[in-house]
PDB file of N, CA and C in Angstrom:
ATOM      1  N   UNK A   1     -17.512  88.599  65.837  1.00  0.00           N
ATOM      2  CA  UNK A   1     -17.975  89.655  64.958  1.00  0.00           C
ATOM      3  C   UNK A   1     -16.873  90.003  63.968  1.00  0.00           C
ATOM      4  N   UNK A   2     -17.178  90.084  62.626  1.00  0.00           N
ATOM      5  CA  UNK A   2     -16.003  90.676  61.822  1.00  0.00           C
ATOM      6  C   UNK A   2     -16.249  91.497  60.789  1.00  0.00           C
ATOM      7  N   UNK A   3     -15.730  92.393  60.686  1.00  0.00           N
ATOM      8  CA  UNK A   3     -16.179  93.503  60.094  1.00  0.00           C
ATOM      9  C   UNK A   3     -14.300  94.205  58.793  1.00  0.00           C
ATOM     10  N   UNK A   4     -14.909  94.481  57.559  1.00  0.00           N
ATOM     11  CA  UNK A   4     -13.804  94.898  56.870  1.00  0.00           C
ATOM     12  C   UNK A   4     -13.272  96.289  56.923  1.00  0.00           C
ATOM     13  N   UNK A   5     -11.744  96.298  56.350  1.00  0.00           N
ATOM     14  CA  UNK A   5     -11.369  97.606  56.444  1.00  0.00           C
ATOM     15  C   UNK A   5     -10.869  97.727  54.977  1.00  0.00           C
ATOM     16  N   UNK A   6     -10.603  98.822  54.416  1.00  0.00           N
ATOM     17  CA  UNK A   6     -10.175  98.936  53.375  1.00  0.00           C
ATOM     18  C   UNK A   6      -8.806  99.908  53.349  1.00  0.00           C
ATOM     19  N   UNK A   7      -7.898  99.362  52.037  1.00  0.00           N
ATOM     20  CA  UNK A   7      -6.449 100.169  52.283  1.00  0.00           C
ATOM     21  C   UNK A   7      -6.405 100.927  50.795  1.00  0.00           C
ATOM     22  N   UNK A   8      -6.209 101.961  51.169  1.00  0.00           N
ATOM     23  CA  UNK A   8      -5.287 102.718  49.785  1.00  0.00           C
ATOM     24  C   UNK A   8      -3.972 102.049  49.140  1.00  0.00           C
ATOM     25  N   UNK A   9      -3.658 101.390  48.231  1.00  0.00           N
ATOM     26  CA  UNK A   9      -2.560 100.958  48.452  1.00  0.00           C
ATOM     27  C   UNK A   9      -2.197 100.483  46.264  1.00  0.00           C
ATOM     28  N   UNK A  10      -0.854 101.364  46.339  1.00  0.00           N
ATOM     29  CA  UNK A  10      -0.692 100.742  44.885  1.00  0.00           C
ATOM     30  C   UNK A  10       0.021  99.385  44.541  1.00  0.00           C
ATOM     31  N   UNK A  11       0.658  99.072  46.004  1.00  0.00           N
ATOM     32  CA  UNK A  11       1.507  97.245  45.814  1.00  0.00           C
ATOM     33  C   UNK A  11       0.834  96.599  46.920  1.00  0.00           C
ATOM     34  N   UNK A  12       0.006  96.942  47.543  1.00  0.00           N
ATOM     35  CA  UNK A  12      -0.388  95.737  48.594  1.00  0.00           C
ATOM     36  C   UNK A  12       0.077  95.763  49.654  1.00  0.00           C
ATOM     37  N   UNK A  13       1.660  96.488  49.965  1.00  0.00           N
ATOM     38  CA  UNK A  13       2.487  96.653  51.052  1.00  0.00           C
ATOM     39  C   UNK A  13       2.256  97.713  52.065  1.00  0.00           C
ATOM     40  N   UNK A  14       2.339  99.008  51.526  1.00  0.00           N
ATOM     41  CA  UNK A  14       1.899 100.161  51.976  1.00  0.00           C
ATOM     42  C   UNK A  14       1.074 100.906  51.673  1.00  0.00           C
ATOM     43  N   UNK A  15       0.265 101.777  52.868  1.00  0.00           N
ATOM     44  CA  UNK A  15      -0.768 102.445  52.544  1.00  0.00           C
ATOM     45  C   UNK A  15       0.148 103.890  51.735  1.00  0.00           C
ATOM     46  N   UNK A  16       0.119 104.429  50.906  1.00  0.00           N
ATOM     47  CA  UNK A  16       0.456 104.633  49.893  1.00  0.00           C
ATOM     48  C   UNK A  16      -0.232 105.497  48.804  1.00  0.00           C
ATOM     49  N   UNK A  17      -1.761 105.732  49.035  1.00  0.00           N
ATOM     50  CA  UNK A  17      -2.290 106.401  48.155  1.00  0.00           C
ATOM     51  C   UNK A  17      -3.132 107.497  48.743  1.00  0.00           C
ATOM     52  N   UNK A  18      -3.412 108.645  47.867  1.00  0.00           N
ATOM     53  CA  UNK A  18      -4.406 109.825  48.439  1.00  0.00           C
ATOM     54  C   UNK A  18      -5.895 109.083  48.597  1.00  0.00           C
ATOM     55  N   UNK A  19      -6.492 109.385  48.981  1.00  0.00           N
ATOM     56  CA  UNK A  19      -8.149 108.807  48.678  1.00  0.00           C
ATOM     57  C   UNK A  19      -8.708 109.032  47.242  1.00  0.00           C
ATOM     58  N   UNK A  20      -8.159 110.330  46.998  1.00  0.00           N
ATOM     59  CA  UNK A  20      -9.240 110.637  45.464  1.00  0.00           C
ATOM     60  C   UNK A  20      -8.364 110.634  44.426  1.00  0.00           C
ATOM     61  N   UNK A  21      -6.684 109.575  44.715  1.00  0.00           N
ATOM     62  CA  UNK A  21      -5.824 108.973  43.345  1.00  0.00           C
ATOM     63  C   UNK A  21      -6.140 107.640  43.522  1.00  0.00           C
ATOM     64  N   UNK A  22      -6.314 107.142  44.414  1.00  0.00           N
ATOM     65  CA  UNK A  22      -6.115 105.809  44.470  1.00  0.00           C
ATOM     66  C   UNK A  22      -6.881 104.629  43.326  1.00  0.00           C
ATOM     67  N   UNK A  23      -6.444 104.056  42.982  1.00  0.00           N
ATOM     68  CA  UNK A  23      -6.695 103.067  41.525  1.00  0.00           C
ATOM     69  C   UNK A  23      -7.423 101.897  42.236  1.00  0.00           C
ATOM     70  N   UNK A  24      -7.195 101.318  43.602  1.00  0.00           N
ATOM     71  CA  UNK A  24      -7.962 100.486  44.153  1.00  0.00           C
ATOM     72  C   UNK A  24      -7.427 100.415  45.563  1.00  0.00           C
ATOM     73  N   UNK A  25      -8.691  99.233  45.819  1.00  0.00           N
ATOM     74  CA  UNK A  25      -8.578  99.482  47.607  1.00  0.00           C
ATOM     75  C   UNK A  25      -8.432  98.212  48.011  1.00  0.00           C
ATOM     76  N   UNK A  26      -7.385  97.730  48.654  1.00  0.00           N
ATOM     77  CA  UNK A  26      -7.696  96.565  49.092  1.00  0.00           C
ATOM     78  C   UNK A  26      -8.289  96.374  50.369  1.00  0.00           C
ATOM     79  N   UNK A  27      -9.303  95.099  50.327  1.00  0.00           N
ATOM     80  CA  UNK A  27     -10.224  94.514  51.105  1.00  0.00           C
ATOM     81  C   UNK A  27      -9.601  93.628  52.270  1.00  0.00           C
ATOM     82  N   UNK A  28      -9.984  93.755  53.207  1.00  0.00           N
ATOM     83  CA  UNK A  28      -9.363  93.099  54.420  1.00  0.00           C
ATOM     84  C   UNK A  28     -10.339  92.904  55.689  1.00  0.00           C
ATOM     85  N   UNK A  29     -10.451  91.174  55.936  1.00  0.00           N
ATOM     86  CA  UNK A  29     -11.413  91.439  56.919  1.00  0.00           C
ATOM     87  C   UNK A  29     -10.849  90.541  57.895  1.00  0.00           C
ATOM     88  N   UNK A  30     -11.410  91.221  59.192  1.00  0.00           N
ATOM     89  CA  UNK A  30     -10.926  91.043  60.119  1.00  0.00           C
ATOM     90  C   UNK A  30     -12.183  90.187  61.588  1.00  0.00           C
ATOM     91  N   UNK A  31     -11.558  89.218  61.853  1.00  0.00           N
ATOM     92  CA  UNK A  31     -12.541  88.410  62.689  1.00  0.00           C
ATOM     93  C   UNK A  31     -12.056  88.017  64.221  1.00  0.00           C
ATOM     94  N   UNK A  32     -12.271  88.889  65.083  1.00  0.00           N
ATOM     95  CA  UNK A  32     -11.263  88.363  66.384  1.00  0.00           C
ATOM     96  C   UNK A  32      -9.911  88.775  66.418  1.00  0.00           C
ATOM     97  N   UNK A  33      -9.103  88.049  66.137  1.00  0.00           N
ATOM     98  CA  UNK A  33      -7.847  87.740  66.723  1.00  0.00           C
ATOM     99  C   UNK A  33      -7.209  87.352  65.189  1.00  0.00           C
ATOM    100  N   UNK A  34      -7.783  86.972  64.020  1.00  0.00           N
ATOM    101  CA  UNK A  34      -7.291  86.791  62.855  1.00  0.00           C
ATOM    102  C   UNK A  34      -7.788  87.679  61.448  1.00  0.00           C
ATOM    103  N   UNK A  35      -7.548  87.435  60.529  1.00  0.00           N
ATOM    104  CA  UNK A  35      -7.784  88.486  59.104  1.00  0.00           C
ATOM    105  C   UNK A  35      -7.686  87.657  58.079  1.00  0.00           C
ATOM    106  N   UNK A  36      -8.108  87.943  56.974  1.00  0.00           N
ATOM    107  CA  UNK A  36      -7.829  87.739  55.956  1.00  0.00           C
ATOM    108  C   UNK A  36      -7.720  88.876  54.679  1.00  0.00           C
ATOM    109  N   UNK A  37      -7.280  88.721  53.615  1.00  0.00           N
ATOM    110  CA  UNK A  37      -7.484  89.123  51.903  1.00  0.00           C
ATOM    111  C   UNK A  37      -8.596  89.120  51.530  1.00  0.00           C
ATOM    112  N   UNK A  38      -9.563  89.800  51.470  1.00  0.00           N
ATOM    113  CA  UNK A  38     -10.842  89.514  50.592  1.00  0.00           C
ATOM    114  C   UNK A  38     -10.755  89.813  49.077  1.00  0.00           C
ATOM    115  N   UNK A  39     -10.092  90.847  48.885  1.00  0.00           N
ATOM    116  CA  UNK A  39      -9.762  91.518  47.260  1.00  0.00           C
ATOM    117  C   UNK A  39      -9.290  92.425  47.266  1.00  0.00           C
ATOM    118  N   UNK A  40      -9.260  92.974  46.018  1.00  0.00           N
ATOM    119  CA  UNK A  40      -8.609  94.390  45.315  1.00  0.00           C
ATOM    120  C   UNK A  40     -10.302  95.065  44.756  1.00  0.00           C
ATOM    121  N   UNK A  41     -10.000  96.029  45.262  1.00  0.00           N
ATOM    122  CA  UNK A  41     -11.719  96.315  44.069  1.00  0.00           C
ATOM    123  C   UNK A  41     -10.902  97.890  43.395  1.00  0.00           C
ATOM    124  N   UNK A  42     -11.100  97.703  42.674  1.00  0.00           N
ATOM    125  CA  UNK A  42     -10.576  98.701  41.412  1.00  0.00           C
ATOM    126  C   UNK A  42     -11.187  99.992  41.417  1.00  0.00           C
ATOM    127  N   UNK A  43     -11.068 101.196  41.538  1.00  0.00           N
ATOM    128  CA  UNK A  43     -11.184 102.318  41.636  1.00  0.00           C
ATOM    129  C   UNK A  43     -10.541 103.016  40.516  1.00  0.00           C
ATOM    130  N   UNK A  44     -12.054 104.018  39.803  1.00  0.00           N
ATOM    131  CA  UNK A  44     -11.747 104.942  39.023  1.00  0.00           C
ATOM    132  C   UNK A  44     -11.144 106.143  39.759  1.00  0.00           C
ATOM    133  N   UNK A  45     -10.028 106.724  40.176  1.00  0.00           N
ATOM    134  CA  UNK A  45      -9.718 107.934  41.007  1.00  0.00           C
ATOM    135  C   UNK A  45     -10.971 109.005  40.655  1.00  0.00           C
ATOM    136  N   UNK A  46     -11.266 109.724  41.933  1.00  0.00           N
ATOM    137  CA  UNK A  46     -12.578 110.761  41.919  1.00  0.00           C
ATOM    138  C   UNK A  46     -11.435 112.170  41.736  1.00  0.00           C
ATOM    139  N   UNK A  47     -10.250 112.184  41.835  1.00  0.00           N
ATOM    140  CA  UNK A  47      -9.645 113.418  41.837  1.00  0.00           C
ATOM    141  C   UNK A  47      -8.585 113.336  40.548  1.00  0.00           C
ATOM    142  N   UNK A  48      -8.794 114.337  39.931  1.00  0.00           N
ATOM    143  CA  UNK A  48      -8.486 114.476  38.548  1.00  0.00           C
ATOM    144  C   UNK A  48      -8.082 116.073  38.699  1.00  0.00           C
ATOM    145  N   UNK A  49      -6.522 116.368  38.333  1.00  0.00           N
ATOM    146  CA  UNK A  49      -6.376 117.907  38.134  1.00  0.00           C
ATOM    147  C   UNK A  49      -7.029 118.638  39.400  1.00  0.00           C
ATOM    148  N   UNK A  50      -6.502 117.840  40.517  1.00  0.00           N
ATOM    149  CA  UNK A  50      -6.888 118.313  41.878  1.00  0.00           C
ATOM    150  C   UNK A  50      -8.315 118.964  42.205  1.00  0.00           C
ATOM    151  N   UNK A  51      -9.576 118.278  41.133  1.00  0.00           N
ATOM    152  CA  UNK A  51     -10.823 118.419  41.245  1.00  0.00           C
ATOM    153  C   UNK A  51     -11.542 117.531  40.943  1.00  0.00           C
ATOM    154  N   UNK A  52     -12.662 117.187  41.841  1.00  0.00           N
ATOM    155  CA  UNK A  52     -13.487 115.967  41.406  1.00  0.00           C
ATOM    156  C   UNK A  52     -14.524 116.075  41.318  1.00  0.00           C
ATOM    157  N   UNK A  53     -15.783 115.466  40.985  1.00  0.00           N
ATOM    158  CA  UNK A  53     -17.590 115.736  40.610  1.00  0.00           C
ATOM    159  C   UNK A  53     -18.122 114.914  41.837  1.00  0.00           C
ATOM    160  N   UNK A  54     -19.241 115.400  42.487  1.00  0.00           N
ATOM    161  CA  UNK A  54     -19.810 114.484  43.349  1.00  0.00           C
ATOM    162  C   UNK A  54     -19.544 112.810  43.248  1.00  0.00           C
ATOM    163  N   UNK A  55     -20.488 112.902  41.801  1.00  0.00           N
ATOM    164  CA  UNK A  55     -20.628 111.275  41.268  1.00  0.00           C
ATOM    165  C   UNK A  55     -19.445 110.918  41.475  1.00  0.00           C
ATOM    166  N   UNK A  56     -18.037 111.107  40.967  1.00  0.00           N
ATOM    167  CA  UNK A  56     -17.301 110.105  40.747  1.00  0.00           C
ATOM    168  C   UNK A  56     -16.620 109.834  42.512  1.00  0.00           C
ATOM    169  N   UNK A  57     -16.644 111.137  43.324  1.00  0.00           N
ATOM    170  CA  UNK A  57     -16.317 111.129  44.729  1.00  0.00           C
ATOM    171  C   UNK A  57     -17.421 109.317  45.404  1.00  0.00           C
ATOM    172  N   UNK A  58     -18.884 109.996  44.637  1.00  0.00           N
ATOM    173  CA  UNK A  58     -19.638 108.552  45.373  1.00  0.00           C
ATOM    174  C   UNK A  58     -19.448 107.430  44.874  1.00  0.00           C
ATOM    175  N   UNK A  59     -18.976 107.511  43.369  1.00  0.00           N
ATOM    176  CA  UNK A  59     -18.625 105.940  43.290  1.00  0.00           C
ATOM    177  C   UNK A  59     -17.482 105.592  44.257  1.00  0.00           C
ATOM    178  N   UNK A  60     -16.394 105.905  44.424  1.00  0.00           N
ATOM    179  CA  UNK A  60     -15.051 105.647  45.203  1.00  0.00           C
ATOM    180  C   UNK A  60     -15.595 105.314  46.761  1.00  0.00           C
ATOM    181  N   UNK A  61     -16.769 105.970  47.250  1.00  0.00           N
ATOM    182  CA  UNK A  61     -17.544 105.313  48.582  1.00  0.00           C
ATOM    183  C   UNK A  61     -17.997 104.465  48.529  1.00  0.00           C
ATOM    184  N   UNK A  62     -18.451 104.212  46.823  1.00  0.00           N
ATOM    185  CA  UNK A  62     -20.100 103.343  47.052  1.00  0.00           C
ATOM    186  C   UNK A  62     -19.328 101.924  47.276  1.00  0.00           C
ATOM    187  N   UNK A  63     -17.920 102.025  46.534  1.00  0.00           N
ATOM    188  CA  UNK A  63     -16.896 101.145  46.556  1.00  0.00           C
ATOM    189  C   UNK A  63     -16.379 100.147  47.635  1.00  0.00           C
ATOM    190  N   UNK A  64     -16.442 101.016  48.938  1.00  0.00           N
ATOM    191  CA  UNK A  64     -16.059 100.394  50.367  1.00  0.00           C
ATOM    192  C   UNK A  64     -17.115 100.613  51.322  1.00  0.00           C
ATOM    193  N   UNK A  65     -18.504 100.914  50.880  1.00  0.00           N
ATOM    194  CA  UNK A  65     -19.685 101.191  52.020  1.00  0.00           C
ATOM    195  C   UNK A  65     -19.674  99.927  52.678  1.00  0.00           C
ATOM    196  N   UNK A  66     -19.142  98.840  52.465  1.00  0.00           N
ATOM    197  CA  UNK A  66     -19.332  97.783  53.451  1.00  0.00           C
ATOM    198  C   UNK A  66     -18.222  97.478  54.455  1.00  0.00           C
ATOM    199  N   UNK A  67     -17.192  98.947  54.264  1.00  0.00           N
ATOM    200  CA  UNK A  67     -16.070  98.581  55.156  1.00  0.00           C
ATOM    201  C   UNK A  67     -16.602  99.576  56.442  1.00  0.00           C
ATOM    202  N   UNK A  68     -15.509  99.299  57.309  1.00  0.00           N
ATOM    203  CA  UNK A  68     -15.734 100.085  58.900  1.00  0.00           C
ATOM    204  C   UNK A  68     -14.688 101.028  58.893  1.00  0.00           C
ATOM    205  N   UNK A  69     -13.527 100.859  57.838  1.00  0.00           N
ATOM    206  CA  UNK A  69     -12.951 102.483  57.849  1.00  0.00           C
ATOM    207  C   UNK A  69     -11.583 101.970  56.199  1.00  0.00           C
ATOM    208  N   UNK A  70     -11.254 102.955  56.498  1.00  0.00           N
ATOM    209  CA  UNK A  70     -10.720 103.556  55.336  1.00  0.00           C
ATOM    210  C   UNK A  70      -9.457 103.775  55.557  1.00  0.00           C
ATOM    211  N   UNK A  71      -8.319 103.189  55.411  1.00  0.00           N
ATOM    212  CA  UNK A  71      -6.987 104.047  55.516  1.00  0.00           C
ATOM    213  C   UNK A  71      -6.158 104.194  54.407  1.00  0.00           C
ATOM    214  N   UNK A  72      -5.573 105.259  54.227  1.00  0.00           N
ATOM    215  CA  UNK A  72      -4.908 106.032  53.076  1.00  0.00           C
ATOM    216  C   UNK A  72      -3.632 107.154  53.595  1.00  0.00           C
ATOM    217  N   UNK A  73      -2.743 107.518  52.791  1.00  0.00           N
ATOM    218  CA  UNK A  73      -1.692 108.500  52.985  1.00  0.00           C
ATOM    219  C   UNK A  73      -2.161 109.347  52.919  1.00  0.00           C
ATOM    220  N   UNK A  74      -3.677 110.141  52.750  1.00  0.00           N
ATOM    221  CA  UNK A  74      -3.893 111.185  52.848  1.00  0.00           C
ATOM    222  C   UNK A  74      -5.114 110.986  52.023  1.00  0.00           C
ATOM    223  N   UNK A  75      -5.969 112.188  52.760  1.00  0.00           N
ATOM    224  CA  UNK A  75      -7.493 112.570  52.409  1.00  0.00           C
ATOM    225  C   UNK A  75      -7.847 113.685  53.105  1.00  0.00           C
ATOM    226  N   UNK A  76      -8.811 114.378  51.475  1.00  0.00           N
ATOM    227  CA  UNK A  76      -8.939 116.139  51.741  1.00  0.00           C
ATOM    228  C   UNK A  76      -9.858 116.077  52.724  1.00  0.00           C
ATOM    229  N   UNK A  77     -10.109 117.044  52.978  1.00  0.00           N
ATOM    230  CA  UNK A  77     -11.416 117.422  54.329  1.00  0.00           C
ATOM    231  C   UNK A  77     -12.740 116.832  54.016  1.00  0.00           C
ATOM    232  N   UNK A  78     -13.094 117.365  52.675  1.00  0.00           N
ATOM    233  CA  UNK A  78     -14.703 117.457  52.155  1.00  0.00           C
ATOM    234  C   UNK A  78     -14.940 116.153  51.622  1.00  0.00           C
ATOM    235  N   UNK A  79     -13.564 114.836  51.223  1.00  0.00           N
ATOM    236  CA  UNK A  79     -13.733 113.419  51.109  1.00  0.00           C
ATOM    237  C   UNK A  79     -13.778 113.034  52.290  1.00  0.00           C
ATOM    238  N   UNK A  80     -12.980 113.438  53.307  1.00  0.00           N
ATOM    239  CA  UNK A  80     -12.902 112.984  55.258  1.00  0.00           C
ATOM    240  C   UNK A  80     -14.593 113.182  55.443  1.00  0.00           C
ATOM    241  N   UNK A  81     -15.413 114.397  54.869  1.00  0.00           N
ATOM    242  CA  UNK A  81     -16.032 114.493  55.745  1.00  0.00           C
ATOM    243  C   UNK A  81     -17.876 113.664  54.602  1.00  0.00           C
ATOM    244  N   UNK A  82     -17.181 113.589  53.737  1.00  0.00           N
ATOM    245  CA  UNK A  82     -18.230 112.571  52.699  1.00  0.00           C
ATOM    246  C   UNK A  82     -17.993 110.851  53.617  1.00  0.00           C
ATOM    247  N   UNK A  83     -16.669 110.787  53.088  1.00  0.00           N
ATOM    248  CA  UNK A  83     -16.807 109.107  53.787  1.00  0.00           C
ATOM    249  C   UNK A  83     -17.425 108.912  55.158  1.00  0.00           C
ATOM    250  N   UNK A  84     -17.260 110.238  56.082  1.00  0.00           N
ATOM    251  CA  UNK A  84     -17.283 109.737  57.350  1.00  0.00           C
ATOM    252  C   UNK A  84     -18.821 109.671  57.644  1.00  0.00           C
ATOM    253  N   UNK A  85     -19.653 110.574  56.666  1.00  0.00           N
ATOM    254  CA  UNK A  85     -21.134 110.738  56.261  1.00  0.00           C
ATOM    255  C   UNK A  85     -22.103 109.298  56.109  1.00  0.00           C
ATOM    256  N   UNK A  86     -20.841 108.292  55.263  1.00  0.00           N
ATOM    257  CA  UNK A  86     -21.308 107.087  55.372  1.00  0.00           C
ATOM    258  C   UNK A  86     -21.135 106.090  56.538  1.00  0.00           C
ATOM    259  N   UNK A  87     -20.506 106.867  57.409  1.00  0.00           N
ATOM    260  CA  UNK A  87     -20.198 105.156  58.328  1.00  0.00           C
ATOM    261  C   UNK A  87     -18.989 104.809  58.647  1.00  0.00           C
ATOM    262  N   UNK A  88     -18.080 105.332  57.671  1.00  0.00           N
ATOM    263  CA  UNK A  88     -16.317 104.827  57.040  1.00  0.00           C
ATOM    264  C   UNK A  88     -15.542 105.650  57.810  1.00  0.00           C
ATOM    265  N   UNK A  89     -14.840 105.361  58.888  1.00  0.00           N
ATOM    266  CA  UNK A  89     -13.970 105.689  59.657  1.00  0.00           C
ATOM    267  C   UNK A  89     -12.452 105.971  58.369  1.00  0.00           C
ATOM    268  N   UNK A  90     -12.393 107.369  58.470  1.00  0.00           N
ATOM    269  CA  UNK A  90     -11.125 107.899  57.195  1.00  0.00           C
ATOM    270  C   UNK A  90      -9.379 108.196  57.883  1.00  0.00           C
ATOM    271  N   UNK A  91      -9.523 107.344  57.745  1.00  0.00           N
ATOM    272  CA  UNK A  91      -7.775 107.157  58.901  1.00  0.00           C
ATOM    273  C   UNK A  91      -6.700 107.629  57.842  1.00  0.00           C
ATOM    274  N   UNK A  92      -5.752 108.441  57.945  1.00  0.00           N
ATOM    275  CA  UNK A  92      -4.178 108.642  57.594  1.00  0.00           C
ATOM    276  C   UNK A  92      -3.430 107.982  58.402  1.00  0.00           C
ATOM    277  N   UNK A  93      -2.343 106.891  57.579  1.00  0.00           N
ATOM    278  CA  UNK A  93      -2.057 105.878  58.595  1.00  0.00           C
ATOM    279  C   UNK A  93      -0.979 105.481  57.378  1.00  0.00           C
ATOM    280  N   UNK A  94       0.112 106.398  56.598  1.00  0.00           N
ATOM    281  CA  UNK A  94       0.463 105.692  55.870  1.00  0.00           C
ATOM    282  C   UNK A  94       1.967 105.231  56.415  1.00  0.00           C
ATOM    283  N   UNK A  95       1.560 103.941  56.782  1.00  0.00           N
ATOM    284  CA  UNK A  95       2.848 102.388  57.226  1.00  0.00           C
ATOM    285  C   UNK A  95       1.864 101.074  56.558  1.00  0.00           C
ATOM    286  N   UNK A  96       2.996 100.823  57.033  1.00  0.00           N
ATOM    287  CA  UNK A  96       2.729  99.092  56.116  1.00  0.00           C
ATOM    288  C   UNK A  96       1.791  98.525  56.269  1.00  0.00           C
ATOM    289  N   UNK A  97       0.902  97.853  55.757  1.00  0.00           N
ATOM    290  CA  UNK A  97      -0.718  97.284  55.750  1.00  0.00           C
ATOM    291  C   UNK A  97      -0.449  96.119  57.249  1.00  0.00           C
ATOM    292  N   UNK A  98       0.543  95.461  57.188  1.00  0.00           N
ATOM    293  CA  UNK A  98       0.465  94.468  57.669  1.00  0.00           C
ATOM    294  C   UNK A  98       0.817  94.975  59.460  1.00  0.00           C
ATOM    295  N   UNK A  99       1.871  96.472  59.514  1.00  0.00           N
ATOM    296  CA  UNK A  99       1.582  96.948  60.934  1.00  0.00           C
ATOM    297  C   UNK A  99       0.371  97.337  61.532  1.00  0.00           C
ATOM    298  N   UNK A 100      -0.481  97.567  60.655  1.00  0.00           N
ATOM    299  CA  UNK A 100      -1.614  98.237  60.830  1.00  0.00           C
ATOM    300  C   UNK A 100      -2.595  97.143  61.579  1.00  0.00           C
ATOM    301  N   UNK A 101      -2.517  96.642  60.368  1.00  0.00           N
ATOM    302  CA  UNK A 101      -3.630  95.062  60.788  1.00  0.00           C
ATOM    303  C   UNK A 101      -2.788  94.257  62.124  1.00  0.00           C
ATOM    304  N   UNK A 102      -1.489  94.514  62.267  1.00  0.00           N
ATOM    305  CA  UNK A 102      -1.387  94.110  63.621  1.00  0.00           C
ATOM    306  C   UNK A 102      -1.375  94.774  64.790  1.00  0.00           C
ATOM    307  N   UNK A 103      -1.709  96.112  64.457  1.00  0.00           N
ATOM    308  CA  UNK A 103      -2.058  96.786  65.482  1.00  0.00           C
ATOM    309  C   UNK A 103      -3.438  96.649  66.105  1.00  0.00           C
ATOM    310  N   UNK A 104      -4.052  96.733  64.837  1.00  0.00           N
ATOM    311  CA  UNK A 104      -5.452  96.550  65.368  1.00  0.00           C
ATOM    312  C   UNK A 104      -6.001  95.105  66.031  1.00  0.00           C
ATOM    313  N   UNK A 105      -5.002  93.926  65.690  1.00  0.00           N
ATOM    314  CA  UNK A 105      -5.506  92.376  65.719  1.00  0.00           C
ATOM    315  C   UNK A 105      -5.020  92.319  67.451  1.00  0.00           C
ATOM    316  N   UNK A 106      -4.031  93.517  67.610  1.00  0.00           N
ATOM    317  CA  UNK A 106      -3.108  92.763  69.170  1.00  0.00           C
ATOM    318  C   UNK A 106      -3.720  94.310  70.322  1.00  0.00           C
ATOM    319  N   UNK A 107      -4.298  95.328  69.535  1.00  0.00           N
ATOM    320  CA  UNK A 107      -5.105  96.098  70.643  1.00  0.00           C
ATOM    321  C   UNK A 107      -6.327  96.054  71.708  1.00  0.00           C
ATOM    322  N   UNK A 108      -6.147  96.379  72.605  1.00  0.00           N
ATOM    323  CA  UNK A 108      -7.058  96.019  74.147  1.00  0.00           C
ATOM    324  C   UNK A 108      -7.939  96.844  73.802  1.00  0.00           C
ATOM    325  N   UNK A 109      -8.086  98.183  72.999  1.00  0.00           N
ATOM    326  CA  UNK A 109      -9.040  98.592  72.896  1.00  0.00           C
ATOM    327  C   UNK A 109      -9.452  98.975  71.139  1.00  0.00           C
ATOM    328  N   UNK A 110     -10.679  99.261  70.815  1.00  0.00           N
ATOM    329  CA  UNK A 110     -11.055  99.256  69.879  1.00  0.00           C
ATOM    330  C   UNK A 110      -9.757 100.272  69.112  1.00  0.00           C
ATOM    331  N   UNK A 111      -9.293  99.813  68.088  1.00  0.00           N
ATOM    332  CA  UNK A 111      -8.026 100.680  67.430  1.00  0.00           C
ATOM    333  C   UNK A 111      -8.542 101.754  66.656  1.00  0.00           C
ATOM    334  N   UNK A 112      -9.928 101.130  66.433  1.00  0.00           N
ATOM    335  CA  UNK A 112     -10.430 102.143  64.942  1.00  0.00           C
ATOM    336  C   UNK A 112     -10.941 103.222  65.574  1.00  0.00           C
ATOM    337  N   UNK A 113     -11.458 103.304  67.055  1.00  0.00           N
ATOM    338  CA  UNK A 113     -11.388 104.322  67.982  1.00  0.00           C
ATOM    339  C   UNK A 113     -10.200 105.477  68.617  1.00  0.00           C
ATOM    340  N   UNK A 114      -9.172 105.039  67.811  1.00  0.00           N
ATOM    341  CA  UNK A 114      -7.783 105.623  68.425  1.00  0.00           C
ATOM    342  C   UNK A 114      -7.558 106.769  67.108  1.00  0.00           C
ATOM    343  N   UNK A 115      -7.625 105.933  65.867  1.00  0.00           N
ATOM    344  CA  UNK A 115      -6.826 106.573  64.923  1.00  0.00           C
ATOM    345  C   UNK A 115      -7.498 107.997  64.749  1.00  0.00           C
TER     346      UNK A 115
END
């Protein structure tokens, strides 16, 4: 079974971005015991002058509705509690993409259940 996650991230390295600055998300999917890169998908930020409009909050979802969660350096309540509306597990988890994904690739139990 493999299912994607998506990262906040402005270099690829670290999770690194708020949810409603972030410019894009990278795509990451994960199958078993291995992963890959799927993409970058580009994000208009929904938070502007520390306020955002529904619409632009749902494009930034409509963005990763095919992922199983979400991790970022930080996300407000009322985006925590929009994404989580869809499905999207909203994790604060900001370390390096690649600890992450090996946390989750070398855990006995479901990780996305922990965070």
């Amino acid at each position: 079974m493999s299912y994607k996650i998506a990262f906040a991230s402005s270099d690829g390295k670290v999770v690194n971005q708020h949810f409603g600055r972030t410019k894009k998300f990278l795509i990451v999917e994960i199958e078993n015991k291995d992963y890959k890169y799927v993409e970058a998908r580009v994000n208009e930020p929904s938070c502007q002058d520390f306020q955002h409009t529904e619409e632009s909050m749902n494009r930034s979802i409509e963005l990763i509705l095919d992922c199983k969660a979400v991790f970022v350096a930080r996300i407000g309540q009322g985006a925590l509690a929009q994404v989580e509306a869809k499905g999207i597990k909203g994790i604060e988890a900001p370390y390096f993409i690649e600890d992450i994904i090996d946390k989750i690739l070398n855990s006995k139990v479901n990780i996305l259940n922990i965070y």
